[in-house]
N, C-alpha and C. Protein backbone atom coordinates (compact mmCIF):
# COMPACT_ATOMS: atom_id res chain seq x y z
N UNK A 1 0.83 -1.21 0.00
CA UNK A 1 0.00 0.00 0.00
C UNK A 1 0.86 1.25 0.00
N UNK A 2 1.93 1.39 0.95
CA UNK A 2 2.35 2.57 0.87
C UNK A 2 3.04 2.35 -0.12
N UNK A 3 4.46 1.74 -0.78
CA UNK A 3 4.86 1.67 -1.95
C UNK A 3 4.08 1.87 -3.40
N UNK A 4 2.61 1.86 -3.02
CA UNK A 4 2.03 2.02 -4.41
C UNK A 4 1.84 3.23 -4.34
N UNK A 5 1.35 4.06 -3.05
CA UNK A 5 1.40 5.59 -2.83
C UNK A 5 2.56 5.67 -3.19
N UNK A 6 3.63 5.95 -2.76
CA UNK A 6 4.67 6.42 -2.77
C UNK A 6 5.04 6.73 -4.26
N UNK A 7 4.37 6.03 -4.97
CA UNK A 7 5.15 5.39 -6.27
C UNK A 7 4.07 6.41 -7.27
N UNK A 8 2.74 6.31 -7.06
CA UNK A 8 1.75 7.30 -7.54
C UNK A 8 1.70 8.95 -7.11
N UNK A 9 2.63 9.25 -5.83
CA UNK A 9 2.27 10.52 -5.69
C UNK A 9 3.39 11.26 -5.97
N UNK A 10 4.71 10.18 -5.56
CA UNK A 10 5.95 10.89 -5.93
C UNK A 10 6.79 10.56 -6.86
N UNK A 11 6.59 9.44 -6.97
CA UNK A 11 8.14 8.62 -8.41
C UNK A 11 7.38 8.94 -9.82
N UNK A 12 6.05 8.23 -10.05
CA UNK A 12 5.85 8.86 -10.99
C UNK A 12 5.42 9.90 -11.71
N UNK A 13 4.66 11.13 -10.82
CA UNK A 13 4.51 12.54 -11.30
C UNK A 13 6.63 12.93 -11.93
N UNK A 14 7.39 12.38 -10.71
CA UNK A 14 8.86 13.21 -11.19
C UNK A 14 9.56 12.64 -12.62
N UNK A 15 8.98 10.94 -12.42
CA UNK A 15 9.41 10.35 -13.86
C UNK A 15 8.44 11.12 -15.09
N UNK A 16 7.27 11.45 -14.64
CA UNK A 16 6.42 12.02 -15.94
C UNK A 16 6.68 13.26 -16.13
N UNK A 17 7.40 14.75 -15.43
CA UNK A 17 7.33 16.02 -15.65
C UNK A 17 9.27 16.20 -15.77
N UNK A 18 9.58 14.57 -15.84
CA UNK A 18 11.25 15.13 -16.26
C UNK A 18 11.84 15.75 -17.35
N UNK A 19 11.48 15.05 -18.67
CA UNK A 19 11.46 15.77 -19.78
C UNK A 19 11.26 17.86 -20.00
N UNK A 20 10.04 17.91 -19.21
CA UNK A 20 9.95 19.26 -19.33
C UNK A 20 10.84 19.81 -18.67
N UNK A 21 11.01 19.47 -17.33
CA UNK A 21 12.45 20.31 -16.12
C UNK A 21 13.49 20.21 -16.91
N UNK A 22 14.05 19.01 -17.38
CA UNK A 22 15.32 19.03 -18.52
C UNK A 22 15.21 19.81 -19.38
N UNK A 23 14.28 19.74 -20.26
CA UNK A 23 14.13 21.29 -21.24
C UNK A 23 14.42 22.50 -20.57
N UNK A 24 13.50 22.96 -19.66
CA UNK A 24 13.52 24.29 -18.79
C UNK A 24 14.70 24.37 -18.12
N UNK A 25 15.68 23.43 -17.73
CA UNK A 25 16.72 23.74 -17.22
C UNK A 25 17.79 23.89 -18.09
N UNK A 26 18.10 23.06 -18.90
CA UNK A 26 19.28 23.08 -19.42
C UNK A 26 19.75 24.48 -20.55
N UNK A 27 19.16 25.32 -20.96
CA UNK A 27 19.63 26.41 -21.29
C UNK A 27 20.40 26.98 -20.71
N UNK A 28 19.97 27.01 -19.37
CA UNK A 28 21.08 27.99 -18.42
C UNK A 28 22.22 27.16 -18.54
N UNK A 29 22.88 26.14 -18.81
CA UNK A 29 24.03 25.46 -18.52
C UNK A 29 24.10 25.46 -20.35
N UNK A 30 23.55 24.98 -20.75
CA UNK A 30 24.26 25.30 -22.80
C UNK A 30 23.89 26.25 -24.21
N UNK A 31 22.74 27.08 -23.29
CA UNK A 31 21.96 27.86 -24.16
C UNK A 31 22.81 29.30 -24.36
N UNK A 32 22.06 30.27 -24.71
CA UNK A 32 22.75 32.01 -24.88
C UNK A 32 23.88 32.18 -26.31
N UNK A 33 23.44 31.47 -27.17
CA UNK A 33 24.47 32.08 -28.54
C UNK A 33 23.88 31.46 -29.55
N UNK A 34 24.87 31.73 -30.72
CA UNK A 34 23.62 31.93 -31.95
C UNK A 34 22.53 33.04 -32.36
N UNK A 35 22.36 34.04 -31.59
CA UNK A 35 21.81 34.99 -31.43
C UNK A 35 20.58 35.28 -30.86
N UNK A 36 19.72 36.18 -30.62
CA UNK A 36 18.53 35.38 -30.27
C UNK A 36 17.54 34.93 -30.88
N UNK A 37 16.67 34.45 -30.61
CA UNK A 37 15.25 33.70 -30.94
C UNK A 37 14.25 34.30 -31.90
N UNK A 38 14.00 35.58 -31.09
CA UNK A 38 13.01 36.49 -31.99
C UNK A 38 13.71 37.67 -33.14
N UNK A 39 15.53 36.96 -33.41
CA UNK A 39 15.97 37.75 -34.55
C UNK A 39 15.55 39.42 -34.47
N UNK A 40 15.64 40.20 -33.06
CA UNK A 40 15.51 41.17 -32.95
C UNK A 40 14.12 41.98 -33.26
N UNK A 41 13.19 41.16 -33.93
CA UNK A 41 12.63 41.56 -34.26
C UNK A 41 11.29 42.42 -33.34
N UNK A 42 10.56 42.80 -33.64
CA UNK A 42 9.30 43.42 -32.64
C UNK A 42 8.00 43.50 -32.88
N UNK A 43 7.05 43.62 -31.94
CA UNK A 43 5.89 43.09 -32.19
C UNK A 43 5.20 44.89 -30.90
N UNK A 44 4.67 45.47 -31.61
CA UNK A 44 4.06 46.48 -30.66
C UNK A 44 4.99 47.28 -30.46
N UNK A 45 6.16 47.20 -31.48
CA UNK A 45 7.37 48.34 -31.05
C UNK A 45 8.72 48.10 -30.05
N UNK A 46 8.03 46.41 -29.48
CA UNK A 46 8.35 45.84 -28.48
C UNK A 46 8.99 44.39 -28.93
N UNK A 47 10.10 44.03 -28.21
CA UNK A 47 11.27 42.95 -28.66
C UNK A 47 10.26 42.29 -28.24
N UNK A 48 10.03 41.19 -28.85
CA UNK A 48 8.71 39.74 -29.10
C UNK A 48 10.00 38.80 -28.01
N UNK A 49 10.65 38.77 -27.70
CA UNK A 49 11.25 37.83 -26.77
C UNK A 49 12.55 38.41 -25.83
N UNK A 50 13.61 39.10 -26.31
CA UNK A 50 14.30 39.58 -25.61
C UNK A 50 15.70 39.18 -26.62
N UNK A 51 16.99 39.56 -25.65
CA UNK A 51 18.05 38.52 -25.95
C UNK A 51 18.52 37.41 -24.78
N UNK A 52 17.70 37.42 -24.59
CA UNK A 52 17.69 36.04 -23.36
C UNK A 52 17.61 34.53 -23.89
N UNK A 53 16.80 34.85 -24.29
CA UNK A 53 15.65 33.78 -25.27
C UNK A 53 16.75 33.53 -26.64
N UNK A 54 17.41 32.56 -26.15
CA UNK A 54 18.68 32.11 -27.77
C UNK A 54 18.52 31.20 -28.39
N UNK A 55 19.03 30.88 -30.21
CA UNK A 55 18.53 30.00 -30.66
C UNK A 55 19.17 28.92 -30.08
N UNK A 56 19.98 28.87 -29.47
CA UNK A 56 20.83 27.67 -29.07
C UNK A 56 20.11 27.14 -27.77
N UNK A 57 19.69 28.37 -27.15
CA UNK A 57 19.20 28.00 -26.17
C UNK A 57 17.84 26.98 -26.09
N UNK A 58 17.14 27.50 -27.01
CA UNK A 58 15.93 26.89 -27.48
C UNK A 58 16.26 25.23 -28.00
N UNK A 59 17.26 25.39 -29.21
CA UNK A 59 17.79 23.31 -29.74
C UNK A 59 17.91 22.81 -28.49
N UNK A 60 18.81 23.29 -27.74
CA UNK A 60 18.91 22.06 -26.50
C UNK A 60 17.94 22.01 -25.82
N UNK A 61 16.95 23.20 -25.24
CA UNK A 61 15.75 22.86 -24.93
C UNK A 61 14.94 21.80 -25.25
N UNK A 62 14.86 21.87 -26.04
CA UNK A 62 13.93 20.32 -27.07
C UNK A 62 14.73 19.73 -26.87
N UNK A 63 15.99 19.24 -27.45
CA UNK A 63 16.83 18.03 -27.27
C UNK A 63 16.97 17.71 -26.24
N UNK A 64 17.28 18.23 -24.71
CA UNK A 64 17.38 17.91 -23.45
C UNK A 64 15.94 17.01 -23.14
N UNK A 65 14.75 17.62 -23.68
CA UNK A 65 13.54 17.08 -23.20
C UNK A 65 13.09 16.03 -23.80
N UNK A 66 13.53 15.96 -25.36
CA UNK A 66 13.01 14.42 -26.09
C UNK A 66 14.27 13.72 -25.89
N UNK A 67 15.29 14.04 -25.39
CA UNK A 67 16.38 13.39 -24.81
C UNK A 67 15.92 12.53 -23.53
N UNK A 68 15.44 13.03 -22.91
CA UNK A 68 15.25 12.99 -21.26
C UNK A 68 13.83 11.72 -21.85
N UNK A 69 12.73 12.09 -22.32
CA UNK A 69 11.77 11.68 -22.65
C UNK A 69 11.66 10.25 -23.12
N UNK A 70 12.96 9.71 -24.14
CA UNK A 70 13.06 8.99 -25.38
C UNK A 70 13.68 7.72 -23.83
N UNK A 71 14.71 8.06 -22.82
CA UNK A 71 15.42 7.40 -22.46
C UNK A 71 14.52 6.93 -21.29
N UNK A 72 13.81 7.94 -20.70
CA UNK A 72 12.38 7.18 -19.59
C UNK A 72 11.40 6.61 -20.58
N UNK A 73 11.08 6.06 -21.44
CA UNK A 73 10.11 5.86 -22.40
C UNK A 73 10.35 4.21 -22.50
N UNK A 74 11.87 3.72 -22.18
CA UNK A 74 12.27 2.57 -22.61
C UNK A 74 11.38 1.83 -21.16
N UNK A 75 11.65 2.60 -20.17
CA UNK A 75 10.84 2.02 -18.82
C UNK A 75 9.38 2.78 -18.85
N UNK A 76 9.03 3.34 -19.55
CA UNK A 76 7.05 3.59 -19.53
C UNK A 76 7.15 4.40 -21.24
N UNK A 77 6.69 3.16 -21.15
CA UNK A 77 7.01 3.08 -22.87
C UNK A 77 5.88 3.34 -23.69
N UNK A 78 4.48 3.73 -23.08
CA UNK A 78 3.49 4.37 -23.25
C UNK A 78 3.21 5.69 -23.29
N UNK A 79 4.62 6.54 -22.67
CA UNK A 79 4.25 7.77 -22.25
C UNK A 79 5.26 8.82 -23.46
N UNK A 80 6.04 8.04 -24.56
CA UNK A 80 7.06 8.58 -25.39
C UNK A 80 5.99 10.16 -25.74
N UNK A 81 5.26 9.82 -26.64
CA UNK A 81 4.23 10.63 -27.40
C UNK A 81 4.01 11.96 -26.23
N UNK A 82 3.58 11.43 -25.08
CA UNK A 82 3.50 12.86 -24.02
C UNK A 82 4.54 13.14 -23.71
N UNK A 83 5.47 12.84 -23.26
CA UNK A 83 7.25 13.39 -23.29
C UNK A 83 7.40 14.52 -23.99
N UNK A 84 7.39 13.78 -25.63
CA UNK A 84 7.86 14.89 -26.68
C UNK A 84 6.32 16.04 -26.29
N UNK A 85 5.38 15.68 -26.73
CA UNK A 85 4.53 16.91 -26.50
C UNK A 85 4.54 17.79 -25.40
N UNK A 86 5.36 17.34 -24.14
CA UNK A 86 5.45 18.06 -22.85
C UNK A 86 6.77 18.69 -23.14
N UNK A 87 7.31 17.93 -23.90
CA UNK A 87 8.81 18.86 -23.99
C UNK A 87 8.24 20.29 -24.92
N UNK A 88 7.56 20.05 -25.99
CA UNK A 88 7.10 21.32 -26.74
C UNK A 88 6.32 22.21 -25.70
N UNK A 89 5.50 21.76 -24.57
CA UNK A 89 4.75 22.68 -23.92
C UNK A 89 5.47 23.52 -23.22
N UNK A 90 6.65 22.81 -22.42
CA UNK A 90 7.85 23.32 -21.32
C UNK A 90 8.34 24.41 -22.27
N UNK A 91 8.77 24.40 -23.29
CA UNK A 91 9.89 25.29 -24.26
C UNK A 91 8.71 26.41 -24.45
N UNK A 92 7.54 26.16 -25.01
CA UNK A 92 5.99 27.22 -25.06
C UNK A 92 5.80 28.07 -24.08
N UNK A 93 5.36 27.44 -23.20
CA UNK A 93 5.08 27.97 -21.08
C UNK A 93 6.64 28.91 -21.60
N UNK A 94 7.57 28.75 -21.30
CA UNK A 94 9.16 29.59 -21.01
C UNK A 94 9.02 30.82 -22.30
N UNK A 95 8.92 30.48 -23.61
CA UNK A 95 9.02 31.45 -24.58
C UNK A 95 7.38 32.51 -24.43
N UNK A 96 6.10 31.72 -24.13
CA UNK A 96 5.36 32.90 -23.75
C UNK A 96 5.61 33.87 -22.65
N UNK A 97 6.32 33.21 -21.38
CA UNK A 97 6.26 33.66 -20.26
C UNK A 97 7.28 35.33 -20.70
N UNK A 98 8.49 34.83 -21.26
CA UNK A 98 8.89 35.76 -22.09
C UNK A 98 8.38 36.85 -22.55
N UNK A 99 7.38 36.70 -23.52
CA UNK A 99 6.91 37.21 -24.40
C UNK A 99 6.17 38.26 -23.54
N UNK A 100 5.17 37.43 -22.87
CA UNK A 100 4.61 38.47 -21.59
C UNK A 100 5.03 39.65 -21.22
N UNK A 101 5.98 39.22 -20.46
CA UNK A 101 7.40 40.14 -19.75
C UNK A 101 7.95 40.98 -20.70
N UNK A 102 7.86 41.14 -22.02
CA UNK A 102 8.74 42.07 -22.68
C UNK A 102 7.12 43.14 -22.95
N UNK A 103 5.93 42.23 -23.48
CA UNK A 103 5.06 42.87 -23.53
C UNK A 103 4.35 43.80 -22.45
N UNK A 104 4.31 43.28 -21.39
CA UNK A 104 4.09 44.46 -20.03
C UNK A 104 5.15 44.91 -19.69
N UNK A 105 6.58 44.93 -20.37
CA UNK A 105 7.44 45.97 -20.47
C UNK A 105 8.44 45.42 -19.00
N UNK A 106 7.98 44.64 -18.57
CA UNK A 106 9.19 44.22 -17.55
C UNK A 106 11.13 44.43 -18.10
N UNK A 107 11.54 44.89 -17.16
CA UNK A 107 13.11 45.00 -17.40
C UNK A 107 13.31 43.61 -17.78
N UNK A 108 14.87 43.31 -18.65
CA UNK A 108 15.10 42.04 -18.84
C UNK A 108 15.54 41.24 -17.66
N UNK A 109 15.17 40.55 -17.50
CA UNK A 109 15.94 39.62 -15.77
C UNK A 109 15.62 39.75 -15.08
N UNK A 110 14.66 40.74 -15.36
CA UNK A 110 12.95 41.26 -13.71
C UNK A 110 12.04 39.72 -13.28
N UNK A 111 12.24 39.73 -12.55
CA UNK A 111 11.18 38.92 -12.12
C UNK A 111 9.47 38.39 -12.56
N UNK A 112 8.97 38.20 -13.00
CA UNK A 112 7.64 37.97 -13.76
C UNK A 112 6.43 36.72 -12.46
N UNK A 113 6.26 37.15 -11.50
CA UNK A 113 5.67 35.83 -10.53
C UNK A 113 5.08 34.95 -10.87
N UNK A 114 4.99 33.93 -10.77
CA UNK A 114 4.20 32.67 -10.91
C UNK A 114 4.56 32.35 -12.21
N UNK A 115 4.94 33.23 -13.51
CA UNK A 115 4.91 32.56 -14.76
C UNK A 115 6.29 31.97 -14.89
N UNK A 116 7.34 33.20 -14.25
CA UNK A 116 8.62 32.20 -14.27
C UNK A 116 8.71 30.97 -13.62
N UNK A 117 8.27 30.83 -12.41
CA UNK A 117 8.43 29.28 -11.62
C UNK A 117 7.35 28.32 -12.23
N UNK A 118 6.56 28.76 -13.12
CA UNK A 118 5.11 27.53 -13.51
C UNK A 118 4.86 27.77 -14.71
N UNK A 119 5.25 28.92 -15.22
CA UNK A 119 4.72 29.17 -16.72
C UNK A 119 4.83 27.32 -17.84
N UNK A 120 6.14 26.97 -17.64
CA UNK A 120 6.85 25.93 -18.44
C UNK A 120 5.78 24.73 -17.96
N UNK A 121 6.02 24.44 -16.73
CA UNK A 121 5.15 23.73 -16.27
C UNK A 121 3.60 23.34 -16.42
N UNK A 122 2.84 24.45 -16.47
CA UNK A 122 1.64 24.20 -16.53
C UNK A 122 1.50 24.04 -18.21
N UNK A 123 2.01 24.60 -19.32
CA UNK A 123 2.18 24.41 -20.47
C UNK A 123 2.79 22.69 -20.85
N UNK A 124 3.44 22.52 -20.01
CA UNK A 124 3.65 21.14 -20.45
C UNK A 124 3.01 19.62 -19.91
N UNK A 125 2.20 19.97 -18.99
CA UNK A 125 0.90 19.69 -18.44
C UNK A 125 -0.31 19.92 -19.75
N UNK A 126 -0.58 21.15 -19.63
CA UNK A 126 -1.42 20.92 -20.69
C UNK A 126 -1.27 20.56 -22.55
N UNK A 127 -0.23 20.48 -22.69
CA UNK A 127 0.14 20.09 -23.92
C UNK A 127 -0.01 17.79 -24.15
N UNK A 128 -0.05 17.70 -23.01
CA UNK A 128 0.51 16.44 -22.22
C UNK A 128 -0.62 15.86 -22.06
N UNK A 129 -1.86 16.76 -21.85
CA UNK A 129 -2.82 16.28 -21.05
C UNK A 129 -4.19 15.43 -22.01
N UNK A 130 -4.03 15.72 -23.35
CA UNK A 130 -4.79 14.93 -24.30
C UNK A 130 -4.50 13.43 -24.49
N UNK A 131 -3.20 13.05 -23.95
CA UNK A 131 -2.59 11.97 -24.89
C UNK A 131 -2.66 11.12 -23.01
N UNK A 132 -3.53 11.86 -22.39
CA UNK A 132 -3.37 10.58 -20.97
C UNK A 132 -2.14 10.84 -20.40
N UNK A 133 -2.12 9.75 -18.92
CA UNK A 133 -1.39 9.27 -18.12
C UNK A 133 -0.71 10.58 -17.24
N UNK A 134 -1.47 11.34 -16.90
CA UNK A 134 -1.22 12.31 -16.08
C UNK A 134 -1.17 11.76 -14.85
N UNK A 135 -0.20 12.21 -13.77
CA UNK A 135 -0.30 11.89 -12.49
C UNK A 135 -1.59 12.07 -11.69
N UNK A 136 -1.47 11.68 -10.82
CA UNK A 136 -2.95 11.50 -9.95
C UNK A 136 -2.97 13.37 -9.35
N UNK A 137 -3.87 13.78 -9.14
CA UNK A 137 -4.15 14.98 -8.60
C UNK A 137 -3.15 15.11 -7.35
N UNK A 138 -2.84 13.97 -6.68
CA UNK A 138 -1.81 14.33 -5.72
C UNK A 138 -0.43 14.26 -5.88
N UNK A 139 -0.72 13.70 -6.94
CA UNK A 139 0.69 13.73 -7.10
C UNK A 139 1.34 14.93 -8.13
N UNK A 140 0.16 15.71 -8.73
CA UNK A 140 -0.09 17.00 -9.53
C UNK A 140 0.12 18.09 -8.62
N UNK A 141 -0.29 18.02 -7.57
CA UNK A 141 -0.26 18.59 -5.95
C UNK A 141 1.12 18.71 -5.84
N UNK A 142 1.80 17.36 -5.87
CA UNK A 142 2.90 17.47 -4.87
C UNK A 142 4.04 18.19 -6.50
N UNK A 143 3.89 17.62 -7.57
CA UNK A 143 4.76 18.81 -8.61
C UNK A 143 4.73 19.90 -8.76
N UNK A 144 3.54 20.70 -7.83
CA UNK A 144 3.59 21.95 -7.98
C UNK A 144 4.65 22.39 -7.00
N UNK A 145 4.24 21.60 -5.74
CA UNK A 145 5.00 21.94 -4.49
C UNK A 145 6.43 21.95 -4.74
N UNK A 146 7.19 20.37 -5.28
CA UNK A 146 8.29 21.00 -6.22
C UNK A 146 8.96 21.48 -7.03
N UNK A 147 8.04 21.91 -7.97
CA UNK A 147 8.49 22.43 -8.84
C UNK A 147 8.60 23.63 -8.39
N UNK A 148 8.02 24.59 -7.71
CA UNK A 148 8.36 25.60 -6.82
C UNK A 148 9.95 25.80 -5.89
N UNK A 149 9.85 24.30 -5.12
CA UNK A 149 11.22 24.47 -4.68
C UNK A 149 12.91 24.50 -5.29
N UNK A 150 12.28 23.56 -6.75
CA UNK A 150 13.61 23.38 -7.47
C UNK A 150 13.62 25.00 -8.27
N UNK A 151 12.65 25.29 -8.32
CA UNK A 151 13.20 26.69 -9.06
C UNK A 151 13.93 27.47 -8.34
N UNK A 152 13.09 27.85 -7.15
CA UNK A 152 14.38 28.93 -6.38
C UNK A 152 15.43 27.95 -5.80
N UNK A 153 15.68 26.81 -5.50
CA UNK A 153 16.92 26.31 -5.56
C UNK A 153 17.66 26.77 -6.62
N UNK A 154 17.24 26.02 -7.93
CA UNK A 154 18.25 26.18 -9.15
C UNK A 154 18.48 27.39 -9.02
N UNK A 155 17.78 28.19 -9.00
CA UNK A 155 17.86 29.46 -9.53
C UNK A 155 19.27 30.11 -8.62
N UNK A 156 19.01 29.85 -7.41
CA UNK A 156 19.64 30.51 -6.37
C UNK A 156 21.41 30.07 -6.91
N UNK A 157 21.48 28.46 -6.92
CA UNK A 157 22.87 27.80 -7.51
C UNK A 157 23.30 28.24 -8.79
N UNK A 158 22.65 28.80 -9.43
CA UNK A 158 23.00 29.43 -10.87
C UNK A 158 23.73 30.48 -10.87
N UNK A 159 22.81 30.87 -9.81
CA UNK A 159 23.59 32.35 -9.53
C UNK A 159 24.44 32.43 -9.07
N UNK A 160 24.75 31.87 -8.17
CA UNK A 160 25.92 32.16 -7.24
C UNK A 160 26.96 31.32 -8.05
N UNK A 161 27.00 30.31 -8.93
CA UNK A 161 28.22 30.03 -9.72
C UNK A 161 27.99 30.58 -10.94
N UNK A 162 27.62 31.72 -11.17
CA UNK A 162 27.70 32.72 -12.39
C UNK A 162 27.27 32.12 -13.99
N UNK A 163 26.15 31.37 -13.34
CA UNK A 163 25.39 31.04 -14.76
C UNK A 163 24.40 31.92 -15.42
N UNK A 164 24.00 32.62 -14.02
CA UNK A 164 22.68 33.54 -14.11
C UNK A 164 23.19 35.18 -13.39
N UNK A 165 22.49 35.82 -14.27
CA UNK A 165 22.90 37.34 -13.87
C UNK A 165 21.85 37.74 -12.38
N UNK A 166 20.78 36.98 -12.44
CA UNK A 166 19.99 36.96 -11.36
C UNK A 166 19.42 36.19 -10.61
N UNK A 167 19.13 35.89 -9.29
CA UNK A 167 18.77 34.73 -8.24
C UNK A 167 17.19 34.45 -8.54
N UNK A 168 16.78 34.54 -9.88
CA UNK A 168 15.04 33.95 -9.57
C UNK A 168 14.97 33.80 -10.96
């Protein structure tokens, strides 16, 4: 009984939302060149993404996540198809959250609440969520709860070994 909890509220929500955290994370460690994303361009007079947002940053995004996705897939080998579609939602959630932030004019590296720590997340949830096998509501519960903590963790370790110009 408890091993099947254990296994429904915590092992597999983290085995099912890895793909997306691998996407969302790994820019900061191989992304920022190539130039950026939205090719300078503007939308309202206003940079449509920033120079944050890089094309390089973006390939490994996807590759980290159908990377991450392809290699848990061999052990839940039902869930390949939502992987990759959660990896596209994670990279979506991060480039709107963006988009947002340049559009209500936020400074670059300003803070944006709730969309930076969940934006990726809830996008790759719902991208995810047609094709089945979503975690149980508690265990949806408990990814919010960490996915909250690993952000200002990461975030905080980024910073302080000079990956990130800012702690959030």
């Amino acid at each position: 009984m408890v091993s099947n909890l254990l296994f429904s509220v915590v092992i597999y929500p983290i085995l099912f939302i890895f793909p997306a955290y691998a996407a969302n994370g790994i820019p900061v460690l191989l992304g920022g060149a190539w130039g950026p994303l939205d090719l300078k361009k503007k939308f309202r007079g206003i940079r449509i993404l920033g120079d944050n947002k890089t094309i390089r940053g973006t390939i490994v995004a996807l590759l980290a996540g159908f990377i991450a996705g392809y290699i848990e897939s061999w052990a839940l080998p039902g869930l390949l198809i939502s992987f990759i579609v959660m990896t596209f939602g994670a990279v979506f959630g991060d480039l709107l959250g963006s988009f947002l932030k340049r559009q209500f004019r936020f400074k670059p590296g300003s803070s944006f609440p709730v969309m930076d720590q969940y934006g990726f997340f809830v996008f790759a949830v719902l991208f995810a969520y047609p094709f089945g096998n979503l975690p149980s509501l508690y265990g949806v519960l408990f990814l919010v709860a960490l996915t909250g903590i690993i952000h200002v963790g990461t975030n905080i370790g980024a910073y302080k070994l000079g990956l990130k110009k800012v702690p959030w």
